[in-house]
C-alpha atoms as a PDB file:
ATOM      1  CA  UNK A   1      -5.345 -13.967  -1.963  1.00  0.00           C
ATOM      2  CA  UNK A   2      -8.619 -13.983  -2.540  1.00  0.00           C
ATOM      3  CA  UNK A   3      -9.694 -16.754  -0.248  1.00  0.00           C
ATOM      4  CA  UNK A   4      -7.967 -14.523   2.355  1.00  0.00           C
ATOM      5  CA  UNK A   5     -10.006 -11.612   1.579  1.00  0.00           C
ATOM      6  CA  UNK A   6     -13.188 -13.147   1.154  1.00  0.00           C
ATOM      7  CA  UNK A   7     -12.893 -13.565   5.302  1.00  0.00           C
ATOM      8  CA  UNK A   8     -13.544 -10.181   5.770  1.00  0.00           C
ATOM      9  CA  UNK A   9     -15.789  -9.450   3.084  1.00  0.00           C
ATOM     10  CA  UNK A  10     -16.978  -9.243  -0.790  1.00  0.00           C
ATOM     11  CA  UNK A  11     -15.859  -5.780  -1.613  1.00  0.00           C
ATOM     12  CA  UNK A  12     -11.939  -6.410  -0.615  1.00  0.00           C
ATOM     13  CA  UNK A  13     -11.860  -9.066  -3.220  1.00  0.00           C
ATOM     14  CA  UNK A  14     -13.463  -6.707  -6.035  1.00  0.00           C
ATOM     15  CA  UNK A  15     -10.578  -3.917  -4.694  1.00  0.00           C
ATOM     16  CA  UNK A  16      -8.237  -6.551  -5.423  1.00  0.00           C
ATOM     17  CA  UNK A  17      -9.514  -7.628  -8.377  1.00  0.00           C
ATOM     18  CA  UNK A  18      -9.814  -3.418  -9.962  1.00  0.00           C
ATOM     19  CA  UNK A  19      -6.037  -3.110  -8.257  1.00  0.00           C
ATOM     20  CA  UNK A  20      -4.644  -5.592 -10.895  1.00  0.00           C
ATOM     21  CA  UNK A  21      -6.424  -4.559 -13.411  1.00  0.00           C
ATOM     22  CA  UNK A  22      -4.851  -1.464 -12.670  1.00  0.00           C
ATOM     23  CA  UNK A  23      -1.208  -2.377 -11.855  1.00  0.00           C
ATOM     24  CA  UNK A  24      -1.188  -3.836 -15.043  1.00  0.00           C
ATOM     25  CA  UNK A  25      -0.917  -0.238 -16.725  1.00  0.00           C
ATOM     26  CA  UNK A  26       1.994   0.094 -14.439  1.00  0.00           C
ATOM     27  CA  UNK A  27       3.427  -2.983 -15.323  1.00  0.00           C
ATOM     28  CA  UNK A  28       3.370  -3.749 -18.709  1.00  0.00           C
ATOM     29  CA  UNK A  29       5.386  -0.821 -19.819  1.00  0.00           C
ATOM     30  CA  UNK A  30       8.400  -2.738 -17.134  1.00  0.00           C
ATOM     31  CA  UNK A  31       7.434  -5.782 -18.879  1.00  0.00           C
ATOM     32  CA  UNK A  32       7.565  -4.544 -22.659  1.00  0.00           C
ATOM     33  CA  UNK A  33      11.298  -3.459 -21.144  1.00  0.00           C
ATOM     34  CA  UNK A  34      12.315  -6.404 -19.955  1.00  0.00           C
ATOM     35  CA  UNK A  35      11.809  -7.686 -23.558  1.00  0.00           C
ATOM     36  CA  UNK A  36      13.782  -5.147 -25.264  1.00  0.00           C
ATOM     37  CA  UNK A  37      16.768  -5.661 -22.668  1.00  0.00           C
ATOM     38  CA  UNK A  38      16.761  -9.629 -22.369  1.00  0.00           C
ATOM     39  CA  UNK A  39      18.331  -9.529 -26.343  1.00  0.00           C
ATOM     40  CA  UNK A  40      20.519  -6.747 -25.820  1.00  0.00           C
ATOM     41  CA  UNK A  41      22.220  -8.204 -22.695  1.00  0.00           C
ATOM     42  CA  UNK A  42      22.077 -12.039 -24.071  1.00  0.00           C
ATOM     43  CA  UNK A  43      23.594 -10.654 -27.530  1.00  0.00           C
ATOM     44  CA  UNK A  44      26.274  -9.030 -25.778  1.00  0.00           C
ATOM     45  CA  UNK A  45      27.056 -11.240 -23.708  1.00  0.00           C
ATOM     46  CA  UNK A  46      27.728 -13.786 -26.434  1.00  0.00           C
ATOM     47  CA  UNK A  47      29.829 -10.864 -28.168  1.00  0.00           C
ATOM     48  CA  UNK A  48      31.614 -10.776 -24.368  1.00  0.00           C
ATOM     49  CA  UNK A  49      30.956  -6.837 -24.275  1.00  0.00           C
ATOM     50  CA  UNK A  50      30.852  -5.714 -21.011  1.00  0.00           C
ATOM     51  CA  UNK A  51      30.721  -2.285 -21.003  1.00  0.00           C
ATOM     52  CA  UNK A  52      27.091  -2.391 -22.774  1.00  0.00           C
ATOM     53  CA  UNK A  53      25.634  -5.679 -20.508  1.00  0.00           C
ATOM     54  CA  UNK A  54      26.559  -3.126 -17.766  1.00  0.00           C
ATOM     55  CA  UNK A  55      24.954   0.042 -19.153  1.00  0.00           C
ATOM     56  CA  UNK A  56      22.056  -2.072 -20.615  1.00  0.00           C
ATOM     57  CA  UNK A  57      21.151  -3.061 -17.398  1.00  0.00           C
ATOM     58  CA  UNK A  58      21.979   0.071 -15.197  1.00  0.00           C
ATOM     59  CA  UNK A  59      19.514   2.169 -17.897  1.00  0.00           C
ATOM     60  CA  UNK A  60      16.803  -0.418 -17.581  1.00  0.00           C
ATOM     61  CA  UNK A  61      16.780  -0.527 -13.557  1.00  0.00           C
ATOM     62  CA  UNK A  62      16.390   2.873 -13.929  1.00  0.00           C
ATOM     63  CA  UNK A  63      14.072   3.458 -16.415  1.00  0.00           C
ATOM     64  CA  UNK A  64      12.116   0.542 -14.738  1.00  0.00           C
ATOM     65  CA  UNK A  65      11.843   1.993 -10.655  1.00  0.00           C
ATOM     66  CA  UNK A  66      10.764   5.625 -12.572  1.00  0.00           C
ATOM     67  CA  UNK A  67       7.543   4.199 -14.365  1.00  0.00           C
ATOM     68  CA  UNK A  68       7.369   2.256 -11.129  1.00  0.00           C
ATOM     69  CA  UNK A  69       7.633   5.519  -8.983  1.00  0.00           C
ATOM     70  CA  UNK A  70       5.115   7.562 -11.371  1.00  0.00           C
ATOM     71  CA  UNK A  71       2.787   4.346 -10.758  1.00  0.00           C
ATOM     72  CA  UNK A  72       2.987   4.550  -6.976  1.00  0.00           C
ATOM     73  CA  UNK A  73       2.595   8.698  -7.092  1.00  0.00           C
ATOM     74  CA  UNK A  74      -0.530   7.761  -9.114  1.00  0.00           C
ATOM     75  CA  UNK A  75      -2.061   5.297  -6.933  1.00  0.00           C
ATOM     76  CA  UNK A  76      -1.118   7.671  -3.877  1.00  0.00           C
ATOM     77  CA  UNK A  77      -2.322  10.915  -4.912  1.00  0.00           C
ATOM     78  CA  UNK A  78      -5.164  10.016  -7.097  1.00  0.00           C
ATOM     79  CA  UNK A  79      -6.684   6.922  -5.695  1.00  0.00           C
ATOM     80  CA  UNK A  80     -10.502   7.759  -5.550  1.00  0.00           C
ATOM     81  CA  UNK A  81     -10.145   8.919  -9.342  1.00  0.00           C
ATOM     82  CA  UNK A  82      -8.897   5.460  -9.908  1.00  0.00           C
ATOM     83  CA  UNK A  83     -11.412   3.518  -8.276  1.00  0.00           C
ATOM     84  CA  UNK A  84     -14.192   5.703  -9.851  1.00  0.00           C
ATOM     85  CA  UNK A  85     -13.433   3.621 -13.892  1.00  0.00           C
ATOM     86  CA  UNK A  86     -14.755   1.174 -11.615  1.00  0.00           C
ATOM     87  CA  UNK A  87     -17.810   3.006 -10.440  1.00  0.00           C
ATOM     88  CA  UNK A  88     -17.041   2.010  -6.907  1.00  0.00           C
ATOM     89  CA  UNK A  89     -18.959   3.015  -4.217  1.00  0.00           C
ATOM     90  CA  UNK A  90     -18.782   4.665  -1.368  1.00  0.00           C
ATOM     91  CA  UNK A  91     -17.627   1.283   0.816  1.00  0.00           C
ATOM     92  CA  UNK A  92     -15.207   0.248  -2.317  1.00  0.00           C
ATOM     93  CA  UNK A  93     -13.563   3.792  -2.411  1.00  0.00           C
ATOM     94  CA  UNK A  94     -13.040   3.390   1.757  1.00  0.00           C
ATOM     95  CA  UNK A  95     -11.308  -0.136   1.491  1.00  0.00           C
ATOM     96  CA  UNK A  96      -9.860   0.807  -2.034  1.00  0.00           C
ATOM     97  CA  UNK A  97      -7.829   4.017  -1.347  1.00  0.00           C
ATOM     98  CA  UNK A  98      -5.551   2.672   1.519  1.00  0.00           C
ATOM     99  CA  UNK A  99      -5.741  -0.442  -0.579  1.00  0.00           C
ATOM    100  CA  UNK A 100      -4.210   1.263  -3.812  1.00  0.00           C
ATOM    101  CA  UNK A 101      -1.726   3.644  -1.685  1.00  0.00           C
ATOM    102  CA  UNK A 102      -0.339   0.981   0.486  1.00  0.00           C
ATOM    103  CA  UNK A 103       0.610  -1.746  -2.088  1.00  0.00           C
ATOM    104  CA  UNK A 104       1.581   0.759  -4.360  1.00  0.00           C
ATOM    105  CA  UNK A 105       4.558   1.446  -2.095  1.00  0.00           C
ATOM    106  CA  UNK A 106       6.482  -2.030  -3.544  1.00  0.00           C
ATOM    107  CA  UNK A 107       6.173  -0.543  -7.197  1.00  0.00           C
ATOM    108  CA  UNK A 108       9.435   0.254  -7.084  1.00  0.00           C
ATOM    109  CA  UNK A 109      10.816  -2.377  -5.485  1.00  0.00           C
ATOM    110  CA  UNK A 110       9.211  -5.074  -7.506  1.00  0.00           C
ATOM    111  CA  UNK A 111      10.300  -2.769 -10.614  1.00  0.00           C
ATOM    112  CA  UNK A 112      14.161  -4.066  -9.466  1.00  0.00           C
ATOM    113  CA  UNK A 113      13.033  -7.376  -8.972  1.00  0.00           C
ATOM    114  CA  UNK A 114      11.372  -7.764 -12.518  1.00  0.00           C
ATOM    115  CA  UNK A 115      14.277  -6.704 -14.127  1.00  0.00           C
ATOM    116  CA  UNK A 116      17.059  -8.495 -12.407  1.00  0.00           C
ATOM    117  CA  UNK A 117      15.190 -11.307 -13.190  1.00  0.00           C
ATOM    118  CA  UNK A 118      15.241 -11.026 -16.944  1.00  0.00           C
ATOM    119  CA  UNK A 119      18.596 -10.041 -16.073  1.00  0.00           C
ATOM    120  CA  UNK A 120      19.171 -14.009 -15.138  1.00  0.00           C
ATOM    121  CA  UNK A 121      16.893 -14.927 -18.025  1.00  0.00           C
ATOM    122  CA  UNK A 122      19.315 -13.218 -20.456  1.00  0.00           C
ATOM    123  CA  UNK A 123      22.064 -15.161 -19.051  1.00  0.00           C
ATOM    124  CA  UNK A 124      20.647 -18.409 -19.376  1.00  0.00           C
ATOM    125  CA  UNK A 125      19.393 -18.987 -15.636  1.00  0.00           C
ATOM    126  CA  UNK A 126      15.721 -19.207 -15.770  1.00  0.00           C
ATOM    127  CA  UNK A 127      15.768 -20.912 -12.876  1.00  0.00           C
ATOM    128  CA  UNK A 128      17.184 -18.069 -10.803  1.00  0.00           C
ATOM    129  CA  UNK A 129      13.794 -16.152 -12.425  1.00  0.00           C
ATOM    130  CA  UNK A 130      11.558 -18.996 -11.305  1.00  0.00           C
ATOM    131  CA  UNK A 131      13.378 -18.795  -7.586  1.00  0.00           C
ATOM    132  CA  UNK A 132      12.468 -15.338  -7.716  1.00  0.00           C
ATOM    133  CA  UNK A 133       8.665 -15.213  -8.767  1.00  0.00           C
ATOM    134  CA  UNK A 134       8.104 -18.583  -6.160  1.00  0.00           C
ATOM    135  CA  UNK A 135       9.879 -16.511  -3.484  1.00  0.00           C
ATOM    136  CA  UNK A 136       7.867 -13.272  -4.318  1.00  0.00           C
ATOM    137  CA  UNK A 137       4.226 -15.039  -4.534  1.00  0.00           C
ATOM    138  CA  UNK A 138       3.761 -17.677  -2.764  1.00  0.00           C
ATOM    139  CA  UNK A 139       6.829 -17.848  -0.208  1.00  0.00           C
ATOM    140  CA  UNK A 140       6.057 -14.291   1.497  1.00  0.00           C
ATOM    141  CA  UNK A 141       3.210 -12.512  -0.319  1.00  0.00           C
ATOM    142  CA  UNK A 142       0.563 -15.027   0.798  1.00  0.00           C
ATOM    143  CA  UNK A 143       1.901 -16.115   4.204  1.00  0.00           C
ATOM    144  CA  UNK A 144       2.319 -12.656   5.268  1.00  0.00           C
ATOM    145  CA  UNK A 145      -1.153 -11.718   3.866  1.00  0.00           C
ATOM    146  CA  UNK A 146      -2.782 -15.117   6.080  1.00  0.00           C
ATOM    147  CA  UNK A 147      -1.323 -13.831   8.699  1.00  0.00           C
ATOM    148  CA  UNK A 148      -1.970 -10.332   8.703  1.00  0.00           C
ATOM    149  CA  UNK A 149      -5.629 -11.560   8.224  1.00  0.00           C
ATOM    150  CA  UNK A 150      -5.398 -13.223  11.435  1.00  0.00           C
ATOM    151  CA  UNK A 151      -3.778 -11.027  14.080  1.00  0.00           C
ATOM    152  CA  UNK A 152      -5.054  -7.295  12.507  1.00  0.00           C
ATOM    153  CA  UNK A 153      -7.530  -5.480   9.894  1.00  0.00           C
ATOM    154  CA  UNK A 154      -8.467  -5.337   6.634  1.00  0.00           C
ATOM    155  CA  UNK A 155      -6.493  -2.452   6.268  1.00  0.00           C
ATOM    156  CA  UNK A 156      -2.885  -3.780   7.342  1.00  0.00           C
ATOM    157  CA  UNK A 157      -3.483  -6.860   4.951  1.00  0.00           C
ATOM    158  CA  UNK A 158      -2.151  -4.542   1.893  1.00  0.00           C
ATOM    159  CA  UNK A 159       0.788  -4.075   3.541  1.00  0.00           C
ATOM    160  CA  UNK A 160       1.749  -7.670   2.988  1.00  0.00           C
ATOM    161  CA  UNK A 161       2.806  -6.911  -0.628  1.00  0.00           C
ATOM    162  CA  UNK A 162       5.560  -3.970   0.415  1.00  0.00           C
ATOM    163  CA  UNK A 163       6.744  -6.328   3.156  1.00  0.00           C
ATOM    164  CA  UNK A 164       6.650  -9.414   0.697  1.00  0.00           C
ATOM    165  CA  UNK A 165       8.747  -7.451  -1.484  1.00  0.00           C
ATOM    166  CA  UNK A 166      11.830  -6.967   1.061  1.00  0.00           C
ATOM    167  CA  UNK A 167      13.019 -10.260   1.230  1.00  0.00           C
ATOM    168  CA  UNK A 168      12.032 -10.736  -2.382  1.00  0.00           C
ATOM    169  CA  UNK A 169      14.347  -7.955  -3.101  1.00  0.00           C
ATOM    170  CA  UNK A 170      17.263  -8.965  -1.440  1.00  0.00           C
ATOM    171  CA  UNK A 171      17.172 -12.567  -2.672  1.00  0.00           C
ATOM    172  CA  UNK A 172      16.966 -10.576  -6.462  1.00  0.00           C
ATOM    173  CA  UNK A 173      20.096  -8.872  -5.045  1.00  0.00           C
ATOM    174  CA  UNK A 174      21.474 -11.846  -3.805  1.00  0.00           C
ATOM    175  CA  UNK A 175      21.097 -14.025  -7.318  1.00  0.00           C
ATOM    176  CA  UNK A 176      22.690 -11.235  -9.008  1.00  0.00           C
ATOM    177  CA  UNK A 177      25.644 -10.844  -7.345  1.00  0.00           C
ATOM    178  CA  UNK A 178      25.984 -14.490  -8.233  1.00  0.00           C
ATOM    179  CA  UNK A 179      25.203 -14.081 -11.953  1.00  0.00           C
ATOM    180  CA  UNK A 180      27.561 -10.944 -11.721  1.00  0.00           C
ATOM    181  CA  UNK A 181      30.738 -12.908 -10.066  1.00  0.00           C
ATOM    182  CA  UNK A 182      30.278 -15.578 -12.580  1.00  0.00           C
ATOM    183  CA  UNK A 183      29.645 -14.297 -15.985  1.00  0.00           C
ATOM    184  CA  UNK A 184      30.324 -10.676 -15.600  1.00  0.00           C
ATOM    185  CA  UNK A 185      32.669  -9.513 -13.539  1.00  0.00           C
ATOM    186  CA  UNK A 186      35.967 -11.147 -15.069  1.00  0.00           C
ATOM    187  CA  UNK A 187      34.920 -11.106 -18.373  1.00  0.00           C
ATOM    188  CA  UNK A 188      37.279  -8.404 -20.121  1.00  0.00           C
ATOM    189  CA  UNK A 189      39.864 -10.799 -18.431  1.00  0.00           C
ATOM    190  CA  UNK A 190      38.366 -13.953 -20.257  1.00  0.00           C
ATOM    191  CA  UNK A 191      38.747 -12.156 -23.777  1.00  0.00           C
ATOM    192  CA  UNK A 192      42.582 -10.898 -22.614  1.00  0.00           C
ATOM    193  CA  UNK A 193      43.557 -14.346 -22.187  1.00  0.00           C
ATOM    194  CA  UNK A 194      42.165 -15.478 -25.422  1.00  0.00           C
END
């Protein structure tokens, strides 16, 4: 990403670098709750309880897109005060607030995609959660971004991350329905016929 940025010049690559410094506020909370729910859904699924691998993971989706959507109200409405830990100046704060308010839109998006992929982690699929990160950031995040660099402006290269995280999303929602058909769905039925 940052070879891509470079191309246009020096300050977009120090935006990028203060944005994930920032995101990671956003994110580590979703992160800290992927660890608590990766145990909770692997224990019960072992104990074949249904009911809570279904709640467990309805709460956390939720939980996870609200600290996601307070992150993206954040970066939206309060992007200069952001930028300013940084002691950015006047030409970081012009590339940084679009910056911050556009790629702040997948927040929540990528909140559902986090989670559903400890989701396939808790199940014993880690490859399903490698699938998904690959897909997410290298298969569209940086294609779309080199291309956006080529055809339009600095400023439409952030939007690569929202758009990145469309398809990402739907393979997420995809993989689950899998995971769901196979070790969820029937599962009352499994213990029945015990």
């Amino acid at each position: 990403m940052n070879k891509i940025l470079i191309q246009f010049n020096e300050t977009a690559v120090s935006v990028f670098g203060v944005y994930f410094k920032l995101q990671s506020f956003i994110f580590m909370p979703v992160f800290g709750l992927t660890s608590g729910m990766i145990p909770i859904v692997a224990y019960n699924y072992g104990a074949k309880n249904r009911k809570r691998i279904t709640t467990t993971i309805k709460y956390a989706l939720i939980i996870a897109v609200a600290i996601m959507s307070f992150g993206t109200a954040i970066f939206t409405l309060f992007p200069e005060t952001l930028l300013s830990f940084f002691n950015a100046d006047k030409k970081m704060i012009e590339i940084g607030v679009p910056a911050l308010q556009i790629i702040s839109l997948c927040f929540p998006l990528a909140a559902i995609s986090i989670m559903l992929s400890s989701v396939f982690q808790a199940f014993g699929n880690g490859m399903f959660s490698l699938i998904l990160s690959v897909v997410r950031q290298l298969v569209f995040l940086l294609p779309i971004a080199y291309l956006l660099s080529k055809v339009s402006s600095l400023s439409k290269i952030w939007y690569a991350f929202p758009i990145a995280e469309l398809p990402a999303i739907i393979i997420s929602l995809i993989l689950f329905y899998f995971i769901y058909q196979k070790h969820i769905k029937n599962m009352d039925k499994k213990i029945i016929e015990k």
